[in-house]
C-alpha atoms as a PDB file:
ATOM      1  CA  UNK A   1      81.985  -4.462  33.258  1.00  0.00           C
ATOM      2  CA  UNK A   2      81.746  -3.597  37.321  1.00  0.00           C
ATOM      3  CA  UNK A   3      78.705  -2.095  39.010  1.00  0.00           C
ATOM      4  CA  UNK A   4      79.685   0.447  41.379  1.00  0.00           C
ATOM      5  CA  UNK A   5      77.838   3.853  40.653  1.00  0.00           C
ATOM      6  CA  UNK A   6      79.331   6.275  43.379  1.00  0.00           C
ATOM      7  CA  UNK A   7      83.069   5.494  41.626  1.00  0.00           C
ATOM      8  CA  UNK A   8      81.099   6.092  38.358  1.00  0.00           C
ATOM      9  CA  UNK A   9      79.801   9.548  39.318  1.00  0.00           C
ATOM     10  CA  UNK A  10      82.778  10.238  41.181  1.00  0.00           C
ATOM     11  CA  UNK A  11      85.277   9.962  37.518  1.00  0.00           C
ATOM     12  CA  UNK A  12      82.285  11.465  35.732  1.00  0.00           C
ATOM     13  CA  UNK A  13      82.797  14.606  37.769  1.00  0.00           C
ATOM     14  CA  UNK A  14      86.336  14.603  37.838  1.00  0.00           C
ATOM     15  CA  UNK A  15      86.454  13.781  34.077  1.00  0.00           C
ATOM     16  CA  UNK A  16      83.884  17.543  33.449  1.00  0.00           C
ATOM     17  CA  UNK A  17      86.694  19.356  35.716  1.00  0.00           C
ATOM     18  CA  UNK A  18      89.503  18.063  33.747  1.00  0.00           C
ATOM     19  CA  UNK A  19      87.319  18.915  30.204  1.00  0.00           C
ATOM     20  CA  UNK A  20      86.695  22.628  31.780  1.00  0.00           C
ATOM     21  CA  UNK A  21      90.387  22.836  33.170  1.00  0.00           C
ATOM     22  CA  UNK A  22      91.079  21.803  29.150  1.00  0.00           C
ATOM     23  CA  UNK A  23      88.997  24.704  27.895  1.00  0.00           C
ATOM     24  CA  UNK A  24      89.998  27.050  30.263  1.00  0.00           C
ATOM     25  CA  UNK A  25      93.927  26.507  28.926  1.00  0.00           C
ATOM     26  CA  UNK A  26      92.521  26.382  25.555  1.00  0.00           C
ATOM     27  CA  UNK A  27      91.120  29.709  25.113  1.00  0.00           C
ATOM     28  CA  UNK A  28      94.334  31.366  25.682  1.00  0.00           C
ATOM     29  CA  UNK A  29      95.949  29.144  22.898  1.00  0.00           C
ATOM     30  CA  UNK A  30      92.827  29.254  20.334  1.00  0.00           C
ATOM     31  CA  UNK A  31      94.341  33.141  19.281  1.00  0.00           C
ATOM     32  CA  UNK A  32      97.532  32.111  18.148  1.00  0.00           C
ATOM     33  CA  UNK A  33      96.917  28.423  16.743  1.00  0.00           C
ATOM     34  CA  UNK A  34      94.096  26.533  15.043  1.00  0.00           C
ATOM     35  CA  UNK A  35      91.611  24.495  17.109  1.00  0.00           C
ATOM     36  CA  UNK A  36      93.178  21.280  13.967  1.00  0.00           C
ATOM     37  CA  UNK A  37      96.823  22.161  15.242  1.00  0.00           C
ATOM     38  CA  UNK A  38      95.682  21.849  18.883  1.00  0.00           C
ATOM     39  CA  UNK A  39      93.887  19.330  18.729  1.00  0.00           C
ATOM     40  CA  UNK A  40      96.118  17.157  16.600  1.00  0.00           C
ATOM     41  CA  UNK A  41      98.820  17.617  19.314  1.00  0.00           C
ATOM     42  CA  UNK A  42      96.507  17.029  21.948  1.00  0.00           C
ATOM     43  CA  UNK A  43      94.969  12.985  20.167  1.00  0.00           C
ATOM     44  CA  UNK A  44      98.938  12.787  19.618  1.00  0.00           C
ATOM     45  CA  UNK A  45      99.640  12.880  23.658  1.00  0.00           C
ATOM     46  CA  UNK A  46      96.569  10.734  24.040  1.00  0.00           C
ATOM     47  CA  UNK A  47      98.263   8.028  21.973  1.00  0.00           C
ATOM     48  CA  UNK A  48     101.436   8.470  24.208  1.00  0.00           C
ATOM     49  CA  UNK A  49      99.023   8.528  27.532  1.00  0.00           C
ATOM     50  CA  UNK A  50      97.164   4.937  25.995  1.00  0.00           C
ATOM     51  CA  UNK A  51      99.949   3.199  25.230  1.00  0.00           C
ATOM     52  CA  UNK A  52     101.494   3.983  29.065  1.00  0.00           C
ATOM     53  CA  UNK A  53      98.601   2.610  30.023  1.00  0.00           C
ATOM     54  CA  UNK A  54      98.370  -0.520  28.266  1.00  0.00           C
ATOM     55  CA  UNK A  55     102.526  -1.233  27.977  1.00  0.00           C
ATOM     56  CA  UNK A  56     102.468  -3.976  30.653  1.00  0.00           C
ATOM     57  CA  UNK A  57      99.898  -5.580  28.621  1.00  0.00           C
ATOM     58  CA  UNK A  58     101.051  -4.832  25.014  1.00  0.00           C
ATOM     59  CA  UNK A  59      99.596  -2.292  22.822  1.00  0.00           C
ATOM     60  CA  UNK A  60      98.886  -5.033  20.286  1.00  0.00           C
ATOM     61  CA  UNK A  61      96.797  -6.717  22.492  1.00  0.00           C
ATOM     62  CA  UNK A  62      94.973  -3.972  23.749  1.00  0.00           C
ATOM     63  CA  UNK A  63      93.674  -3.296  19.998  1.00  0.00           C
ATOM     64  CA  UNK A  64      92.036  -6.292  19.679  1.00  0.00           C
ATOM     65  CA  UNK A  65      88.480  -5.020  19.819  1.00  0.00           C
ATOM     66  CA  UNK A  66      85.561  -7.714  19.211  1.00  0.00           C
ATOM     67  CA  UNK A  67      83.338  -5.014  17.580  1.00  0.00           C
ATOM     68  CA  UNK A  68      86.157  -2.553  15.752  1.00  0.00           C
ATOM     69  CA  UNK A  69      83.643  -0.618  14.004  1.00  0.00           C
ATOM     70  CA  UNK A  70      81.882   0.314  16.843  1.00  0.00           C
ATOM     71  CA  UNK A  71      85.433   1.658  18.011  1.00  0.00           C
ATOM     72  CA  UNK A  72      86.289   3.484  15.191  1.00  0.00           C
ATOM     73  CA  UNK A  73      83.051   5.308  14.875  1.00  0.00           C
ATOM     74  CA  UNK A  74      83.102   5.874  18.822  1.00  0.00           C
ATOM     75  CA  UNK A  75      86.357   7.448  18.806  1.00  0.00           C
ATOM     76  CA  UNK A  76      85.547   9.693  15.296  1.00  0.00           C
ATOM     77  CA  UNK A  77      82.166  10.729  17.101  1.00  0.00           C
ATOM     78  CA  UNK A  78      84.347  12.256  19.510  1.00  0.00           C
ATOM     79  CA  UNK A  79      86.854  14.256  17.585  1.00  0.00           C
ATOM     80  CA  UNK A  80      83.424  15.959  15.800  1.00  0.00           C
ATOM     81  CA  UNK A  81      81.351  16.658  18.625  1.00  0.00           C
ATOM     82  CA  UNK A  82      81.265  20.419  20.119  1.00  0.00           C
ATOM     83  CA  UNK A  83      78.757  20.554  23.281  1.00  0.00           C
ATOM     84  CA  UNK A  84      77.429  18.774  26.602  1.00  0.00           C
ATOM     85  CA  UNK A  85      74.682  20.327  27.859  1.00  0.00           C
ATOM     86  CA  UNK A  86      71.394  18.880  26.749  1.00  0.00           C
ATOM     87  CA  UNK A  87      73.371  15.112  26.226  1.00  0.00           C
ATOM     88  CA  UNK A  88      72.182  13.705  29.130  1.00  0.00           C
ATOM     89  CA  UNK A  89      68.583  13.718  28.595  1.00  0.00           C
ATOM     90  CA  UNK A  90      69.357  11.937  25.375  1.00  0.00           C
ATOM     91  CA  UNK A  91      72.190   9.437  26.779  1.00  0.00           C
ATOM     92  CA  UNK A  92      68.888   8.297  29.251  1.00  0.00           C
ATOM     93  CA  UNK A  93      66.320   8.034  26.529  1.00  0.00           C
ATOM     94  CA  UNK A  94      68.499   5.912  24.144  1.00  0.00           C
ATOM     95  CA  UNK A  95      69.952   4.004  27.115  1.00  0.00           C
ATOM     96  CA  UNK A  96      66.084   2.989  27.808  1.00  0.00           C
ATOM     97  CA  UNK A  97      66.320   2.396  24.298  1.00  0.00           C
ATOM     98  CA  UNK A  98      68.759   0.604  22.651  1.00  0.00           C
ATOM     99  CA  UNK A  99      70.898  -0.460  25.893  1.00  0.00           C
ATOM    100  CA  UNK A 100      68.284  -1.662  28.027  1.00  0.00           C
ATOM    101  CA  UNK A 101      69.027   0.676  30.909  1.00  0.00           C
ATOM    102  CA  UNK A 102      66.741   1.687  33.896  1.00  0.00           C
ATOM    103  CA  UNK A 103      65.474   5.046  33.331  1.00  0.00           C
ATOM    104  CA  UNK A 104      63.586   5.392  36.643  1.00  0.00           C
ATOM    105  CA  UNK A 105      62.001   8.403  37.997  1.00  0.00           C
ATOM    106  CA  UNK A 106      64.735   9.685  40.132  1.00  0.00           C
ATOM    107  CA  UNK A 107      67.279   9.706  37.114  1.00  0.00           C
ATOM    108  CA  UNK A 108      64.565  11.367  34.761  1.00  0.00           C
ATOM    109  CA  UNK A 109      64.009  14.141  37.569  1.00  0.00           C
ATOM    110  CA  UNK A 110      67.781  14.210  38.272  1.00  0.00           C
ATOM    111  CA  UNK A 111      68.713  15.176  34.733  1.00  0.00           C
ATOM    112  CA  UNK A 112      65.750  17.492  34.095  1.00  0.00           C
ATOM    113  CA  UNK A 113      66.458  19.651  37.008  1.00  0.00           C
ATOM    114  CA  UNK A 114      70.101  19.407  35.382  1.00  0.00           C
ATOM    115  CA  UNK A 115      69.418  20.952  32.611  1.00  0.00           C
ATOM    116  CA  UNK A 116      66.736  23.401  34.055  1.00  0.00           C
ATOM    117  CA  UNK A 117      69.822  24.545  35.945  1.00  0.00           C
ATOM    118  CA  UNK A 118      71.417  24.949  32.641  1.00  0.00           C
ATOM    119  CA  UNK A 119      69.306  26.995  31.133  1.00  0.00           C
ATOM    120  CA  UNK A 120      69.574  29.439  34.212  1.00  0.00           C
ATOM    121  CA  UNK A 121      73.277  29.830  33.450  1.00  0.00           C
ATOM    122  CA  UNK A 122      72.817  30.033  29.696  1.00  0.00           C
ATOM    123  CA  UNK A 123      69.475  31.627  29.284  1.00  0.00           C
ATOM    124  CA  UNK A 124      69.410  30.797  25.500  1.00  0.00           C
ATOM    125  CA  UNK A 125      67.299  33.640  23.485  1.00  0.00           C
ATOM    126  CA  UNK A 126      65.394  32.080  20.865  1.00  0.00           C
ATOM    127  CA  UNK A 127      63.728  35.000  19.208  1.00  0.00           C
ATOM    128  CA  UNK A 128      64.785  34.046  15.676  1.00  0.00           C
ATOM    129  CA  UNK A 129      65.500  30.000  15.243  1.00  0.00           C
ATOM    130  CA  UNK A 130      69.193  30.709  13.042  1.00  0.00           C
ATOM    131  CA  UNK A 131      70.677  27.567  11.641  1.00  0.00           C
ATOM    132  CA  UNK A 132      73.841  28.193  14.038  1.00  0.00           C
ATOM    133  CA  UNK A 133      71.761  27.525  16.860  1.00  0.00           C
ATOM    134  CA  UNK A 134      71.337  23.863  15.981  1.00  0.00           C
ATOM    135  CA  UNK A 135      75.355  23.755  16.292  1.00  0.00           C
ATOM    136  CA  UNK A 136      75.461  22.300  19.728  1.00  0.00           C
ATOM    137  CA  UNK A 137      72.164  20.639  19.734  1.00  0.00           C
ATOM    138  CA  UNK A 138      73.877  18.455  16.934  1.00  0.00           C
ATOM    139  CA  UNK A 139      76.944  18.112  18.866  1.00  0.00           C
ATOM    140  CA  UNK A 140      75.235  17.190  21.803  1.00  0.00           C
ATOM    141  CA  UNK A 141      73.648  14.708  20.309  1.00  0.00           C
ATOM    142  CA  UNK A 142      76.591  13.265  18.878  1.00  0.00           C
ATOM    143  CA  UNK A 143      78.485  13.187  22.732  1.00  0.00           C
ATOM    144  CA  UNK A 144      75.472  11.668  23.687  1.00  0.00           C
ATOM    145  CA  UNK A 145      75.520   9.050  21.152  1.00  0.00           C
ATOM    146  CA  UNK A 146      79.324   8.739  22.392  1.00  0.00           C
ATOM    147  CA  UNK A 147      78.744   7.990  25.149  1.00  0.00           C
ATOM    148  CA  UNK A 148      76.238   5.404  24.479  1.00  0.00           C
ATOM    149  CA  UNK A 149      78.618   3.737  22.149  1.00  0.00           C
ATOM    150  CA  UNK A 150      81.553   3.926  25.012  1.00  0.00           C
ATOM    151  CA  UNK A 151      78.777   1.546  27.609  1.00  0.00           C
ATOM    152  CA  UNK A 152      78.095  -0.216  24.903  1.00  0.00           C
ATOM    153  CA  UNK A 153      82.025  -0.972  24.055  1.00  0.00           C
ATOM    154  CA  UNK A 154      82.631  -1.803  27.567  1.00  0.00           C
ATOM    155  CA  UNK A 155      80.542  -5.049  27.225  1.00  0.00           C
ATOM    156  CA  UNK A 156      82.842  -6.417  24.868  1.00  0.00           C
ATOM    157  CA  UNK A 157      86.084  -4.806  24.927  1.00  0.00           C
ATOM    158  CA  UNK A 158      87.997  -3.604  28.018  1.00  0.00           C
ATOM    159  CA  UNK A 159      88.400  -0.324  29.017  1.00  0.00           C
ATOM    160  CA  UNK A 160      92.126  -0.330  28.217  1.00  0.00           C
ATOM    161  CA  UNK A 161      90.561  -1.286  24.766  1.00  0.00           C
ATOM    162  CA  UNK A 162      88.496   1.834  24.338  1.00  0.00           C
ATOM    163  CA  UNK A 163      91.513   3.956  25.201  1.00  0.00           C
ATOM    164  CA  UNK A 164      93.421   2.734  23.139  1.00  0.00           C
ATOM    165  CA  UNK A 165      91.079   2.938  20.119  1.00  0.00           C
ATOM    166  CA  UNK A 166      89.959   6.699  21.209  1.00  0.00           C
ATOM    167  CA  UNK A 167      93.314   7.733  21.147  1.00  0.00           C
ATOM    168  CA  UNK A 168      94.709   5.965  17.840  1.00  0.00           C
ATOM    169  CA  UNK A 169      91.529   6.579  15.834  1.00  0.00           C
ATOM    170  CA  UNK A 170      91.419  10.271  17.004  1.00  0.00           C
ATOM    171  CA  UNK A 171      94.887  11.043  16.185  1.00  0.00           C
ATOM    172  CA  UNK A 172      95.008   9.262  12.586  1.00  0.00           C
ATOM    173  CA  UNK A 173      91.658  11.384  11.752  1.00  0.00           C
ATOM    174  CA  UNK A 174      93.360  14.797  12.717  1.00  0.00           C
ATOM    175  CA  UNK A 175      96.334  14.007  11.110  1.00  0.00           C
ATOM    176  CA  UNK A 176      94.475  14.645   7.712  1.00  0.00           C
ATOM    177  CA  UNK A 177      93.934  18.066   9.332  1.00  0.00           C
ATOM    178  CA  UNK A 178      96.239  19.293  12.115  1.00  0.00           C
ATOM    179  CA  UNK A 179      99.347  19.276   9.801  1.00  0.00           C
ATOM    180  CA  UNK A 180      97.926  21.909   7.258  1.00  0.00           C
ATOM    181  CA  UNK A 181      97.112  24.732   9.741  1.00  0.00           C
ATOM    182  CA  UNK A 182     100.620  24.102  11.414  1.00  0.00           C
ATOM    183  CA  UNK A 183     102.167  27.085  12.899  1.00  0.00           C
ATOM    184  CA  UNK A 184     105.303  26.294  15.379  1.00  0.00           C
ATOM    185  CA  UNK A 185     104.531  26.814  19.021  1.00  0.00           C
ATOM    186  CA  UNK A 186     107.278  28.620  21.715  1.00  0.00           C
ATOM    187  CA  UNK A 187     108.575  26.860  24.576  1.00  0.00           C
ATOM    188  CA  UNK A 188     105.238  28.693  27.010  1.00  0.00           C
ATOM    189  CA  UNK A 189     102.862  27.641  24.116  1.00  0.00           C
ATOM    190  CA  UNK A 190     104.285  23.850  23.955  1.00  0.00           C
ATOM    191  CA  UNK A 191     104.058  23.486  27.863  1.00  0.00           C
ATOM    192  CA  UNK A 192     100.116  25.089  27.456  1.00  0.00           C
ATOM    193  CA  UNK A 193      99.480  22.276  24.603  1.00  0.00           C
ATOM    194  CA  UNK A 194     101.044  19.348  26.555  1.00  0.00           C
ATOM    195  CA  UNK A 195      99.100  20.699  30.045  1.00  0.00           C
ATOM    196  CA  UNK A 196      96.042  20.473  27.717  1.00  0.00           C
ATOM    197  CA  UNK A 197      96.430  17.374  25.969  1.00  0.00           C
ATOM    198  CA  UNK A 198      97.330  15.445  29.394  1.00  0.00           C
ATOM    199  CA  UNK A 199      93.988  16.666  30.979  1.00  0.00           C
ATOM    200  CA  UNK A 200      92.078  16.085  27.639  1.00  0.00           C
ATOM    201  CA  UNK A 201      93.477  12.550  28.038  1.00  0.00           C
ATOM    202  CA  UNK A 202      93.195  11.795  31.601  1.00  0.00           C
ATOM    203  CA  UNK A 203      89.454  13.377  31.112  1.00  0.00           C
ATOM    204  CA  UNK A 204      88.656  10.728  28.352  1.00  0.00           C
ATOM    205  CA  UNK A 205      89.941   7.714  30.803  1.00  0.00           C
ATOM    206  CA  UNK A 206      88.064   8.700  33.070  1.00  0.00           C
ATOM    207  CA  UNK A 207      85.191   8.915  31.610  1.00  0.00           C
ATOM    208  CA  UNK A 208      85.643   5.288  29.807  1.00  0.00           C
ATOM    209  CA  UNK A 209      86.490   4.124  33.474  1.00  0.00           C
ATOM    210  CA  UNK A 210      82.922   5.834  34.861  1.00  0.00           C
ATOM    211  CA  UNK A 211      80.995   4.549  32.130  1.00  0.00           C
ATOM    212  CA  UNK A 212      82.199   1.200  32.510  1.00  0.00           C
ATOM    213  CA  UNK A 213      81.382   1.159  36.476  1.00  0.00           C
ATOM    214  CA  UNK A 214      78.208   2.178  35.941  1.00  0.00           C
ATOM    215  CA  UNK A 215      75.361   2.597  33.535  1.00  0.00           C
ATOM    216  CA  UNK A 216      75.465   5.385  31.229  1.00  0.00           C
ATOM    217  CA  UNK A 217      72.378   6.622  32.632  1.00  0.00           C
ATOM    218  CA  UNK A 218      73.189   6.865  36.348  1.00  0.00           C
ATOM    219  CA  UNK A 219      76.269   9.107  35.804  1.00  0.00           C
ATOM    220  CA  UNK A 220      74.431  11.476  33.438  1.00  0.00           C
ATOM    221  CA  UNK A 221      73.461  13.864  35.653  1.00  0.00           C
ATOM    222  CA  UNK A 222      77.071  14.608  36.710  1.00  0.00           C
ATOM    223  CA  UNK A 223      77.991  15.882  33.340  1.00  0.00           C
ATOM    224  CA  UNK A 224      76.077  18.976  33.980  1.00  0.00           C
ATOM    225  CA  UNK A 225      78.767  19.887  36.503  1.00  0.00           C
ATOM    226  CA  UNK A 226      81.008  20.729  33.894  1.00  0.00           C
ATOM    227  CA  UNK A 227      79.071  23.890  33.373  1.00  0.00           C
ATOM    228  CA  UNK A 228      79.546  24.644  36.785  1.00  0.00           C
ATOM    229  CA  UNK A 229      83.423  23.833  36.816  1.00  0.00           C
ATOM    230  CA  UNK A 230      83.729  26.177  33.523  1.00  0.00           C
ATOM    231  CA  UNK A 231      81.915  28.882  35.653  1.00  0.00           C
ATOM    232  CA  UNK A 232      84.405  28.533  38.465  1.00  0.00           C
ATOM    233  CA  UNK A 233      87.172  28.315  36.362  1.00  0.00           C
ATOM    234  CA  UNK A 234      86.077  31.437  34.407  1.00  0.00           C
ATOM    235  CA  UNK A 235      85.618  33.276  37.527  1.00  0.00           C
ATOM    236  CA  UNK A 236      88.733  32.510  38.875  1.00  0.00           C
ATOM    237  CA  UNK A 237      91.292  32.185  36.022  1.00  0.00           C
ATOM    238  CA  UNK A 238      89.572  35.075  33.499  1.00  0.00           C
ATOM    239  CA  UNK A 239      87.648  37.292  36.722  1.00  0.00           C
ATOM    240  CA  UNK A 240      84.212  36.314  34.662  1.00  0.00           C
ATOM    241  CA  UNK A 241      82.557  36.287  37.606  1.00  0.00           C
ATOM    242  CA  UNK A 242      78.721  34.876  37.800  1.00  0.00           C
ATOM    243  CA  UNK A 243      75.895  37.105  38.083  1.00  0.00           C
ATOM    244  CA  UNK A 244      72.747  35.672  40.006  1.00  0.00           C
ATOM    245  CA  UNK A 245      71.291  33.468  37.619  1.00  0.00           C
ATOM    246  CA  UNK A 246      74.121  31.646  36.747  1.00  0.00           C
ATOM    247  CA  UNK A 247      74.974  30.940  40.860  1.00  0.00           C
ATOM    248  CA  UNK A 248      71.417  29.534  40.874  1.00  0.00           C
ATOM    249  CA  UNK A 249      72.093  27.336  37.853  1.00  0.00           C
ATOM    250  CA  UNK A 250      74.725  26.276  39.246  1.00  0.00           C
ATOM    251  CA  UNK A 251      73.127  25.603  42.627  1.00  0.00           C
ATOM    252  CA  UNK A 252      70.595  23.971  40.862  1.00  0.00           C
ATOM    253  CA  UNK A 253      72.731  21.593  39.198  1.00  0.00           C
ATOM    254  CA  UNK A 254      74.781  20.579  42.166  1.00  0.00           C
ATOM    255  CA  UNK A 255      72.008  20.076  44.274  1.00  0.00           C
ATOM    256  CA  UNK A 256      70.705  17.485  41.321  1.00  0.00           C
ATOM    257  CA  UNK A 257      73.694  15.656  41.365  1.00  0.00           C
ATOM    258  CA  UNK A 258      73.709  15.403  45.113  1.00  0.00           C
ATOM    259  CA  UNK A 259      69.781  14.023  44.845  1.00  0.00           C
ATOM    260  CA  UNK A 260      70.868  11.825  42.351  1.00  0.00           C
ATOM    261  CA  UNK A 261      73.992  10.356  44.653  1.00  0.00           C
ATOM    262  CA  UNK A 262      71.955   9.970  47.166  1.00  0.00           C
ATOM    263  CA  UNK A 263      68.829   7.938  45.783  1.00  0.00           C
ATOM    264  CA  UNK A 264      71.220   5.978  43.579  1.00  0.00           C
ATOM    265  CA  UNK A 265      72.940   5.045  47.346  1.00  0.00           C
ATOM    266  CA  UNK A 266      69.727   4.046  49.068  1.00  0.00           C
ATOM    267  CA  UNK A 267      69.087   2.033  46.132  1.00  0.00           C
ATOM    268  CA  UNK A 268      71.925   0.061  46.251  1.00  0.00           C
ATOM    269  CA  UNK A 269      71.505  -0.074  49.918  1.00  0.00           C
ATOM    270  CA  UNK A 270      68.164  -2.135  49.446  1.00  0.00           C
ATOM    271  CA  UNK A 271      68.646  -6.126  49.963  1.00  0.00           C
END
């Protein structure tokens, strides 16, 4: 496990681009084929992508994990969870918690102007509390407690490790599912799924790599930017362009990061 926090933000943010990129590819797919065929094609490339990865050293290898049921439930945690946006205030409170993390003042203020800028760009309504609203809160939780589990993995195992287990443990879940919605795709369609399931791969290394350069955390407040690559992407790929609000959620967000970059710098700066 390596301290460097600026490469750790940096993957974090690239990792939320190559999620949104991911989504933005998926929506056109999602009216033809069924989130479990997509998504059983796309833990099926991840496999391929892992073992690339972890060939020189043997795929064998790379599977021995010193805690494989922290693995297993890391990787299944991932296939179930739905939503970002309110994770990292709970990635910093249980990584104060149960990981013995710093959660200083800058990170705290970082992460709650985050997701202030969030709710600029969402503006949630909550005139009548519906169970369906507690959809993403529950699946934010759940990517929070991912990632959690990923720093926590990292001690232990390396991050070829984790890949390898995200990938394998994904795909043998979805292949309960993916194979009973199956509906063959056309040549465009397959190049769509295989564009998707790269980035959706590449996304997840990244991520493992960021969280295993730096404390889960200190990168948090980066993972609000993938609200404001879906925004960019939407304006650009769908012409959803953003009214006021959401360009000063979006400012608000980037301009968090950037505070958080920058403190996190000085700090490390300090003899």
């Amino acid at each position: 496990m390596k301290n460097n926090t600026s490469l750790g933000a940096i993957l974090t943010v690239a990792s939320m681009l190559a999620f949104a990129s991911m989504d933005a590819i998926s929506k056109w797919l999602v009216a033809d084929y069924s989130i479990g065929q997509m998504m059983w094609i796309r833990y099926g490339v991840f496999c391929v992508f892992a073992w690339l990865v972890v060939r020189k050293r043997g795929l064998g290898q790379a599977l021995r994990s010193q805690r494989p049921v922290l693995q297993a439930t890391r990787a299944l945690l991932a296939v179930v969870e739905s939503a970002v946006f309110v994770s990292p205030l709970i990635v910093i409170a249980l990584g104060a918690l149960l990981l013995g993390e710093k959660a200083d003042r800058t990170r705290w203020l970082a992460v709650a102007a985050g997701f202030a800028g969030v709710l600029l760009i969402v503006r949630p309504g909550f005139r009548t509390l519906d169970w369906p609203l507690l959809i993403p809160l529950v699946g934010a939780l759940l990517w929070g407690v991912y990632q959690l589990m990923t720093r926590l993995s990292v001690r232990t195992d390396s991050p070829d490790t984790t890949l390898v287990w995200s990938a394998f443990v994904a795909f043998i879940a979805m292949s309960f599912v993916g194979p009973w919605y199956w509906q063959w795709p056309d040549a465009w369609a397959w190049f769509l799924l295989l564009v998707t399931a790269l980035l959706g791969a590449i996304a997840h290394y990244m991520l493992i790599r960021a969280l295993d350069y730096a404390e889960a955390s200190a990168v948090q407040p980066y993972s609000y930017t993938l609200l404001v690559w879906v925004t960019v992407l939407g304006a650009i790929v769908f012409g959803d362009f953003p009214d006021g609000w959401t360009i000063a959620g979006a400012a608000v967000i980037v301009a968090s990061s950037l505070y958080t970059w920058r403190r996190e710098k000085l700090s490390a700066a300090k003899p």
